[in-house]
Protein backbone atom coordinates (compact mmCIF):
# COMPACT_ATOMS: atom_id res chain seq x y z
CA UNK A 1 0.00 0.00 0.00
CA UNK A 2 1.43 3.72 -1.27
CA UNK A 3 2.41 6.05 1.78
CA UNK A 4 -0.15 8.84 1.97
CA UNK A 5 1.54 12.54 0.72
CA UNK A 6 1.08 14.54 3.85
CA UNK A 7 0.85 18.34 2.27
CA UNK A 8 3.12 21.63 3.63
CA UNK A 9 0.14 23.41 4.64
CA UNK A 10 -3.83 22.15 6.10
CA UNK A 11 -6.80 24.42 6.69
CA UNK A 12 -7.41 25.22 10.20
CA UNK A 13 -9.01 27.49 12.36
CA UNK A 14 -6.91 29.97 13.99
CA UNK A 15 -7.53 32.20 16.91
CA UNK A 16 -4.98 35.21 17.65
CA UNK A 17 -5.24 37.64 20.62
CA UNK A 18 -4.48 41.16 19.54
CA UNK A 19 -4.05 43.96 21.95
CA UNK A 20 -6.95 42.04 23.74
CA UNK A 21 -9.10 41.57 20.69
CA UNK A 22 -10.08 37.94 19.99
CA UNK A 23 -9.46 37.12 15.95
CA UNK A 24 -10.98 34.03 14.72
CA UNK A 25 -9.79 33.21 10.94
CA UNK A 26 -9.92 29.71 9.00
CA UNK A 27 -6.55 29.91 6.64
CA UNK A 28 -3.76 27.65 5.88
CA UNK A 29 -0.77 26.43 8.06
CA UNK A 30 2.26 25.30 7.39
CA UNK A 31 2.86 21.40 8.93
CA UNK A 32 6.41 22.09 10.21
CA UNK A 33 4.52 24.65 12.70
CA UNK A 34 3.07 21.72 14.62
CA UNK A 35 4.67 20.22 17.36
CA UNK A 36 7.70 17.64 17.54
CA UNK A 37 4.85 14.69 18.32
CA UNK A 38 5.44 11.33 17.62
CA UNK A 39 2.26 10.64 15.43
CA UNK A 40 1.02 12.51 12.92
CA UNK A 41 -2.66 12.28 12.03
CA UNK A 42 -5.07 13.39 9.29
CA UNK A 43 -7.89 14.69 11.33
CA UNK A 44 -11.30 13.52 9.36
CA UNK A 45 -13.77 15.00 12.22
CA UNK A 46 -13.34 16.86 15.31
CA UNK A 47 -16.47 18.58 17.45
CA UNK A 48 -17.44 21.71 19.02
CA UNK A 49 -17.31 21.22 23.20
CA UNK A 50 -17.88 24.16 25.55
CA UNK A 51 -14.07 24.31 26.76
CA UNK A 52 -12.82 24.71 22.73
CA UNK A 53 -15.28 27.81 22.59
CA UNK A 54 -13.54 29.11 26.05
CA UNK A 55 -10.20 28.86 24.31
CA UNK A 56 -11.51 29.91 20.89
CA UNK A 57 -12.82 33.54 23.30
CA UNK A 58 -8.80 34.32 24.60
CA UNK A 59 -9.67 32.30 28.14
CA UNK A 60 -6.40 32.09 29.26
CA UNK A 61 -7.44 29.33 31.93
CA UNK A 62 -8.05 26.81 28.82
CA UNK A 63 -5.40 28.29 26.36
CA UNK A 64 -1.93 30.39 27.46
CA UNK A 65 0.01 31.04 23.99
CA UNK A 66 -1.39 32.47 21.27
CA UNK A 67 -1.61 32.17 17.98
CA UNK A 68 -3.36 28.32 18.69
CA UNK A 69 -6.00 25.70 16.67
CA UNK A 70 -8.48 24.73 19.31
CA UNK A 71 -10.31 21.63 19.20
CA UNK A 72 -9.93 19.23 22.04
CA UNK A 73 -11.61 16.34 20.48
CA UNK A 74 -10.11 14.81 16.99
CA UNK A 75 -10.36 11.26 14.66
CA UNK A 76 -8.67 10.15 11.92
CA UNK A 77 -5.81 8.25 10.38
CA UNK A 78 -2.30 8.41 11.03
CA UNK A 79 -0.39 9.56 8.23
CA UNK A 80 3.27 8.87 10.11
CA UNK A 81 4.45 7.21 13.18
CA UNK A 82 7.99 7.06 15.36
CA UNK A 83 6.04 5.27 17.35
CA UNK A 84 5.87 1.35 16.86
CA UNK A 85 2.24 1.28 18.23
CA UNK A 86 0.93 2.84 15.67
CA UNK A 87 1.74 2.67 11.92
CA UNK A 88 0.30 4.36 8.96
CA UNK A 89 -3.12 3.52 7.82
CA UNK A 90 -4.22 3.01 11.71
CA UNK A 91 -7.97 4.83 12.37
CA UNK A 92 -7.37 6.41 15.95
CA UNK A 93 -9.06 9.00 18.18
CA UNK A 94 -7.44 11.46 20.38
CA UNK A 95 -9.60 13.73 23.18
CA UNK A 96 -8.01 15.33 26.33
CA UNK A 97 -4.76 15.24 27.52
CA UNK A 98 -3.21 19.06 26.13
CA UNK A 99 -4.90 18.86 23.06
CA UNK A 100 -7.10 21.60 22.02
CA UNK A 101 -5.38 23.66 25.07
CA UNK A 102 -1.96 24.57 24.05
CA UNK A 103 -0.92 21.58 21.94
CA UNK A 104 -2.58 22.63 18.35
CA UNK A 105 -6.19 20.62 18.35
CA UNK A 106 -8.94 19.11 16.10
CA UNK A 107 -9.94 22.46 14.11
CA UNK A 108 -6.66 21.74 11.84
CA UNK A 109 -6.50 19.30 9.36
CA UNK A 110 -3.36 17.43 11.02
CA UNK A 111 -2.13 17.22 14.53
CA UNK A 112 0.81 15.73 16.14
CA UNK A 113 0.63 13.88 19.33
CA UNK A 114 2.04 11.60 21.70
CA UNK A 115 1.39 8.26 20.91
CA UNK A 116 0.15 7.58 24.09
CA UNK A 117 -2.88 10.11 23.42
CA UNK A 118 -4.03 7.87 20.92
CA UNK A 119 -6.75 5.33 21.30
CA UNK A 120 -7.81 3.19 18.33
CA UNK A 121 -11.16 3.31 17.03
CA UNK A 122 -13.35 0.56 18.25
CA UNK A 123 -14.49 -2.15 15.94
CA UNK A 124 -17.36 -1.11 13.90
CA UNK A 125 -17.47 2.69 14.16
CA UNK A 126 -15.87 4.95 12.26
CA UNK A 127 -14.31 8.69 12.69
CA UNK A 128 -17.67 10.71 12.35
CA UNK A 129 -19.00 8.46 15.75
CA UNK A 130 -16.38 8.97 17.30
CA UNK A 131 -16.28 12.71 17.17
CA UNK A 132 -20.36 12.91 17.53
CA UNK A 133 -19.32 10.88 20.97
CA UNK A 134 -15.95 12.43 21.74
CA UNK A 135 -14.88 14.43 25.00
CA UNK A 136 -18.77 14.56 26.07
CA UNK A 137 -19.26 11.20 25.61
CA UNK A 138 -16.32 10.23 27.39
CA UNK A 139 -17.54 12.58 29.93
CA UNK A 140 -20.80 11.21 30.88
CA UNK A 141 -19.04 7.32 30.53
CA UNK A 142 -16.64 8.11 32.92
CA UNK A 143 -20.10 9.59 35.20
CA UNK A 144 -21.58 6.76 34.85
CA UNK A 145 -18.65 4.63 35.92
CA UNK A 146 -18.23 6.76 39.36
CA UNK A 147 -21.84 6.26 39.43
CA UNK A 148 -21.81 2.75 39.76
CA UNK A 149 -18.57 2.14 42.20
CA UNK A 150 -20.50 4.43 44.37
CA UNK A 151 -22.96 2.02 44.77
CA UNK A 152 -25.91 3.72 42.75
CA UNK A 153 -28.21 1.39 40.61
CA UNK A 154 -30.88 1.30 38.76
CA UNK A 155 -33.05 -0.25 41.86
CA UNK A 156 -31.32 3.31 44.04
CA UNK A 157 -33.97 5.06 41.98
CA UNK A 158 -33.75 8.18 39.41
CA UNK A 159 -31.03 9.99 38.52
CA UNK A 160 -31.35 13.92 37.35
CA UNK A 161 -29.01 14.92 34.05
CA UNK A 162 -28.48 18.46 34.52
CA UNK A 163 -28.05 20.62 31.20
CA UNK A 164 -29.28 17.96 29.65
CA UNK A 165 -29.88 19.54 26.33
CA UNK A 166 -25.96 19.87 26.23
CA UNK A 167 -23.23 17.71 24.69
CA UNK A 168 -22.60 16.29 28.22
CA UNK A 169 -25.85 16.26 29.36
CA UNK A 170 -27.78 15.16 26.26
CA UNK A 171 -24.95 11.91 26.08
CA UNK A 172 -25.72 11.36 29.66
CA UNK A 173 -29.18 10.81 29.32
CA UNK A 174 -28.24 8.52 27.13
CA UNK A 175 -25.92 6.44 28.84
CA UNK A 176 -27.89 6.74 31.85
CA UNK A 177 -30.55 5.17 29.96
CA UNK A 178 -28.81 2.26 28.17
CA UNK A 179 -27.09 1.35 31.80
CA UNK A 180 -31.02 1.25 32.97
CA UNK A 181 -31.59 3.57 35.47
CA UNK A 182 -34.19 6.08 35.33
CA UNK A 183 -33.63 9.01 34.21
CA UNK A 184 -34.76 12.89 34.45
CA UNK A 185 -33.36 15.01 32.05
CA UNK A 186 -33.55 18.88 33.32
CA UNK A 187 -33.44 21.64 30.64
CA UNK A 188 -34.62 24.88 29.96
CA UNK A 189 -35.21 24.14 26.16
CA UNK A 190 -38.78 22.92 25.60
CA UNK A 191 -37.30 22.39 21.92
CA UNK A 192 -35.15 19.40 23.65
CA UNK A 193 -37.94 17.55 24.93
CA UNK A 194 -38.47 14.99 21.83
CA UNK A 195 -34.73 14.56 21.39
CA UNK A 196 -34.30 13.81 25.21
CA UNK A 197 -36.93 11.33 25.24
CA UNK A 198 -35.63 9.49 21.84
CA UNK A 199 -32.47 9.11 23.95
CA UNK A 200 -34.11 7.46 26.30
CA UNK A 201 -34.68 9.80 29.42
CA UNK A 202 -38.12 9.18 31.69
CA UNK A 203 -39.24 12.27 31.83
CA UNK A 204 -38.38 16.14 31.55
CA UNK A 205 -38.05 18.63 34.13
CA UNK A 206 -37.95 22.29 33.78
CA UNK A 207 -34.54 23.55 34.64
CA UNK A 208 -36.39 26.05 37.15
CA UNK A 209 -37.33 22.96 39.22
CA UNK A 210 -33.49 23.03 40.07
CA UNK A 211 -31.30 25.99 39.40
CA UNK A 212 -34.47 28.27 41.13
CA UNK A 213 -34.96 27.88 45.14
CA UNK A 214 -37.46 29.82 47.67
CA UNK A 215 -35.51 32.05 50.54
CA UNK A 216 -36.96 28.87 52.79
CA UNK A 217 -34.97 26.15 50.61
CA UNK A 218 -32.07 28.14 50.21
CA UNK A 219 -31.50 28.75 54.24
CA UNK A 220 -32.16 24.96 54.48
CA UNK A 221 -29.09 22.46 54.76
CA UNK A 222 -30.98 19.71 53.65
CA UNK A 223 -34.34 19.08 51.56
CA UNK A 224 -36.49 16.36 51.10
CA UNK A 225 -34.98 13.41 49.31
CA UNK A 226 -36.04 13.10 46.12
CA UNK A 227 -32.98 11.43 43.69
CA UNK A 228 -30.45 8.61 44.12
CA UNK A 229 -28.07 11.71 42.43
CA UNK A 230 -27.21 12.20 39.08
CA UNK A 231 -24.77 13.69 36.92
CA UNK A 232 -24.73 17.44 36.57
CA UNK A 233 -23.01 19.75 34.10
CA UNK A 234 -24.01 22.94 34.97
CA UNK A 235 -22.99 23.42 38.75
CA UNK A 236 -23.44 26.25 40.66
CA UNK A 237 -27.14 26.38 42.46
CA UNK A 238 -28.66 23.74 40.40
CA UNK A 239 -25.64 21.53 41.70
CA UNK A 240 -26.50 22.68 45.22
CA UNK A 241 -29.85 22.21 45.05
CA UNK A 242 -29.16 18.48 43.64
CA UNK A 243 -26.79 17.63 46.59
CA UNK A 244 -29.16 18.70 49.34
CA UNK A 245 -32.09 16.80 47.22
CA UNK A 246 -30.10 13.49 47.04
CA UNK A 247 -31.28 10.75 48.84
CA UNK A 248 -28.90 8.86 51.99
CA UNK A 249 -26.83 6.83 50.20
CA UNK A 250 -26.41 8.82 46.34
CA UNK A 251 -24.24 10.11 44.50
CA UNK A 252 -23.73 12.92 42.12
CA UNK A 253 -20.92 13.25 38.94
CA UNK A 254 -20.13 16.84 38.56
CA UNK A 255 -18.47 17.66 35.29
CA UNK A 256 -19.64 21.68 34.58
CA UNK A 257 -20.05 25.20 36.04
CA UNK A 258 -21.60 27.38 33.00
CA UNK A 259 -24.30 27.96 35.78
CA UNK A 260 -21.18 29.16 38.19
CA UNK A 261 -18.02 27.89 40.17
CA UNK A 262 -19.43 28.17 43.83
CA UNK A 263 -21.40 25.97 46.23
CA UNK A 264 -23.23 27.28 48.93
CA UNK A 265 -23.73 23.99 51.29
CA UNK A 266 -23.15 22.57 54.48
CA UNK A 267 -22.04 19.18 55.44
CA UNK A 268 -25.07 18.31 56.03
CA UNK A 269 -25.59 16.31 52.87
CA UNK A 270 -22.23 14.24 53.61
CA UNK A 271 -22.19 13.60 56.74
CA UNK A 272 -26.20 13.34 57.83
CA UNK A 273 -26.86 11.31 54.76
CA UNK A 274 -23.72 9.79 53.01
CA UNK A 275 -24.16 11.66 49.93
CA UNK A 276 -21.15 11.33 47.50
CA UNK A 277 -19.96 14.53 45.04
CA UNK A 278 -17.63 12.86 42.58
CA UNK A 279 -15.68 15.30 40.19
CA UNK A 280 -15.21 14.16 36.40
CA UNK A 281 -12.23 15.35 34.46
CA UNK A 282 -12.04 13.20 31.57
CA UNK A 283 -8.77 15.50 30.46
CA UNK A 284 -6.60 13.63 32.49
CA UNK A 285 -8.71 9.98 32.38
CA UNK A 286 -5.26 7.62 32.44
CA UNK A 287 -4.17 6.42 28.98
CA UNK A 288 -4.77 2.63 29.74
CA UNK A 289 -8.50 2.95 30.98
CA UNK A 290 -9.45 4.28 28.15
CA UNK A 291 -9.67 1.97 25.45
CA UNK A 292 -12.05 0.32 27.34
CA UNK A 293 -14.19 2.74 28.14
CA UNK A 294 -14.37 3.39 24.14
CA UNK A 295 -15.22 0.35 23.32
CA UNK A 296 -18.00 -0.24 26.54
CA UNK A 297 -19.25 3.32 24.62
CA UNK A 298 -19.49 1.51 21.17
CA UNK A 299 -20.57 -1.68 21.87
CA UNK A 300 -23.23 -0.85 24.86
CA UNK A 301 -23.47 2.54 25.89
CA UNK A 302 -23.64 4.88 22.65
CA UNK A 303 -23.74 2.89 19.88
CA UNK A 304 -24.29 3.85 16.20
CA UNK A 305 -28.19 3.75 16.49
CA UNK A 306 -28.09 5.69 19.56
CA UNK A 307 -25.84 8.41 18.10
CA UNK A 308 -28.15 8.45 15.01
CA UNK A 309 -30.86 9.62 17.18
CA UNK A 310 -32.57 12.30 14.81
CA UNK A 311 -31.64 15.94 16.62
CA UNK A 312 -28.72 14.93 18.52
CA UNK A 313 -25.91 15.80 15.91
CA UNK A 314 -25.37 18.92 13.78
CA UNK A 315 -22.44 18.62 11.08
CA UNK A 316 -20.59 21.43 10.11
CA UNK A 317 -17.16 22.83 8.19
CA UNK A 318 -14.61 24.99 9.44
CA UNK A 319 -16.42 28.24 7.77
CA UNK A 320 -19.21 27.69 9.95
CA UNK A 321 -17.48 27.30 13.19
CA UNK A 322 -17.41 31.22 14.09
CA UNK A 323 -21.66 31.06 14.68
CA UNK A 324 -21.32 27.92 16.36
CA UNK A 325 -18.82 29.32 18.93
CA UNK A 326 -21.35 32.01 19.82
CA UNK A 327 -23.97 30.17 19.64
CA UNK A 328 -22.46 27.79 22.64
CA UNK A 329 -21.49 30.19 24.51
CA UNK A 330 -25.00 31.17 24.60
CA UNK A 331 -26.56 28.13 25.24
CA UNK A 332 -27.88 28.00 22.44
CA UNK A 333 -26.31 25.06 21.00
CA UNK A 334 -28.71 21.72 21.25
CA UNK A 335 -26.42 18.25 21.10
CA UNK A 336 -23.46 17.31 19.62
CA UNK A 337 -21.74 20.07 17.34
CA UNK A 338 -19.40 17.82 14.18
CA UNK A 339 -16.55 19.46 12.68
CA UNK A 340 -15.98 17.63 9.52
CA UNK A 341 -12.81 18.38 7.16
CA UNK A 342 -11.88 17.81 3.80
CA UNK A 343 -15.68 19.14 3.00
């Protein structure tokens, strides 16, 4: 089989910070400006998550150096290897780790990694899954899985997905569904409502039910039980609210904070009822966990059908990135956003 001809230059989309102005431009870059990695891959999809609009904005907590191609999610083949675990030809997947942050990401045509980012795609899925998966998928897996050695189960009794119109949240309900617990997907988006149910979730809940509390509830440690736990991706009050509404013996998977950083709680929760807040950073998920949890996602958790749920993905180039970007910083972004290249 012919070597592929890697080119000099790939599209990508570039973000500069100029005398604090954020400039957002899809052009061409030349290869040798990518990092000394030891596998170099043709990136066939990548997808839009909430931390590669941060970086694509100038947040220096997600990205330090400038000029930088976001994109913290990417699949495709490998094109070149020093690596002897990987050889030309091989159909791999690469989320977390530095990608995306300061190690040029997914928005490019090409990146070079570590080998030991890599993971190879599971047996019959291809790129576009993967990416319509990808760091939010991995996300709510890795929920479920704290879930689960905390002792919740599907007789514990429901779970609440917060945000669950998200990428997170709208892949947890899923999950949460195939791994047969109940499930209550909270959103403000009545538009969600068919799509949540199609992936499986019991019933929906106005966000308000959550994220709004009286002056009574708010000076109250604890509430009345009402969840097993759940996994949340918005934090701030709705996460507080959640906590103080778990039941003895639940859990919660906390993964967000568009809805803010803080917590105002006692102890109570912990210490009166046994409640368990478990933090998810799939970013730094160790290397050799997670081709399993890739292929427990494609074989039983999200598989093709479940990812072709109608709603859930939106496909879209480079050029159409910059609305996108907005858009999820807005909220306004339902489901998975694809990145395809080469389109």
């Amino acid at each position: 089989m012919s070597r592929e001809v890697v080119p000099s230059t790939f599209a990508a989309l570039r973000v500069d910070v100029c005398d604090g102005v954020v400039v957002r431009s899809v052009g061409q870059v030349e290869l040798a400006t990518l990092p000394d990695g030891d596998v170099c891959v043709r990136v066939e999809y990548s997808s839009l998550n909430y931390k590669d609009a941060l970086s694509a904005s100038g947040n220096r907590g997600v990205t330090r150096n400038y000029p930088h191609t976001p994109g913290i999610d990417a699949a495709g083949v490998v094109v070149s290897s020093r690596d002897p675990a990987w050889a030309p030809g091989d159909q791999v997947l690469c989320t977390g780790f530095d990608l995306g942050m300061d190690t040029p990401g997914g928005f490019g045509e090409y990146i070079k990694v570590p080998g030991e980012w890599l993971v190879a795609l599971p047996d019959g899925v291809d790129a576009r899954w993967a990416m319509a998966v990808g760091t939010a998928g991995l996300t709510a897996a890795i929920g479920l899985e704290r879930l689960e050695a905390a002792g919740v189960t599907p007789d514990t009794g429901p779970l609440v997905v917060t945000g669950a119109s998200g990428g997170v949240g709208s892949l947890g309900v899923a999950v949460l569904a195939r791994a047969g617990f109940e499930v209550l997907a909270s959103t403000g988006k009545d538009s969600a409502r068919e799509l949540l149910m199609g992936l499986g979730a019991n019933r929906v809940i106005p966000r308000s039910v959550l994220s709004e509390q009286t002056p009574e509830e708010s000076k109250r440690p604890l509430l009345r039980a009402e969840y097993a736990g759940g996994l949340d991706t918005v934090g701030g009050s709705t996460l507080d609210k959640l906590i103080r509404q778990t039941a003895v013996g639940g859990a919660v998977a906390a993964c967000g904070l568009v809805a803010g950083a803080g917590l105002n709680l006692t102890v109570h929760p912990f210490i009166l009822r046994g409640v368990a807040l478990m933090g998810i950073s799939s970013q730094h998920l160790p290397a050799r966990r997670r081709p399993a949890l890739w292929n427990r996602m494609a074989s039983e958790l999200l598989p093709p059908r479940v990812v072709a749920t109608p709603g859930l993905v939106t496909e879209v180039g480079l050029s159409e990135l910059e609305a996108c970007i907005e858009s999820i910083l807005a909220g306004g972004v339902t489901g998975r956003v694809l990145v395809r290249h080469g389109a």
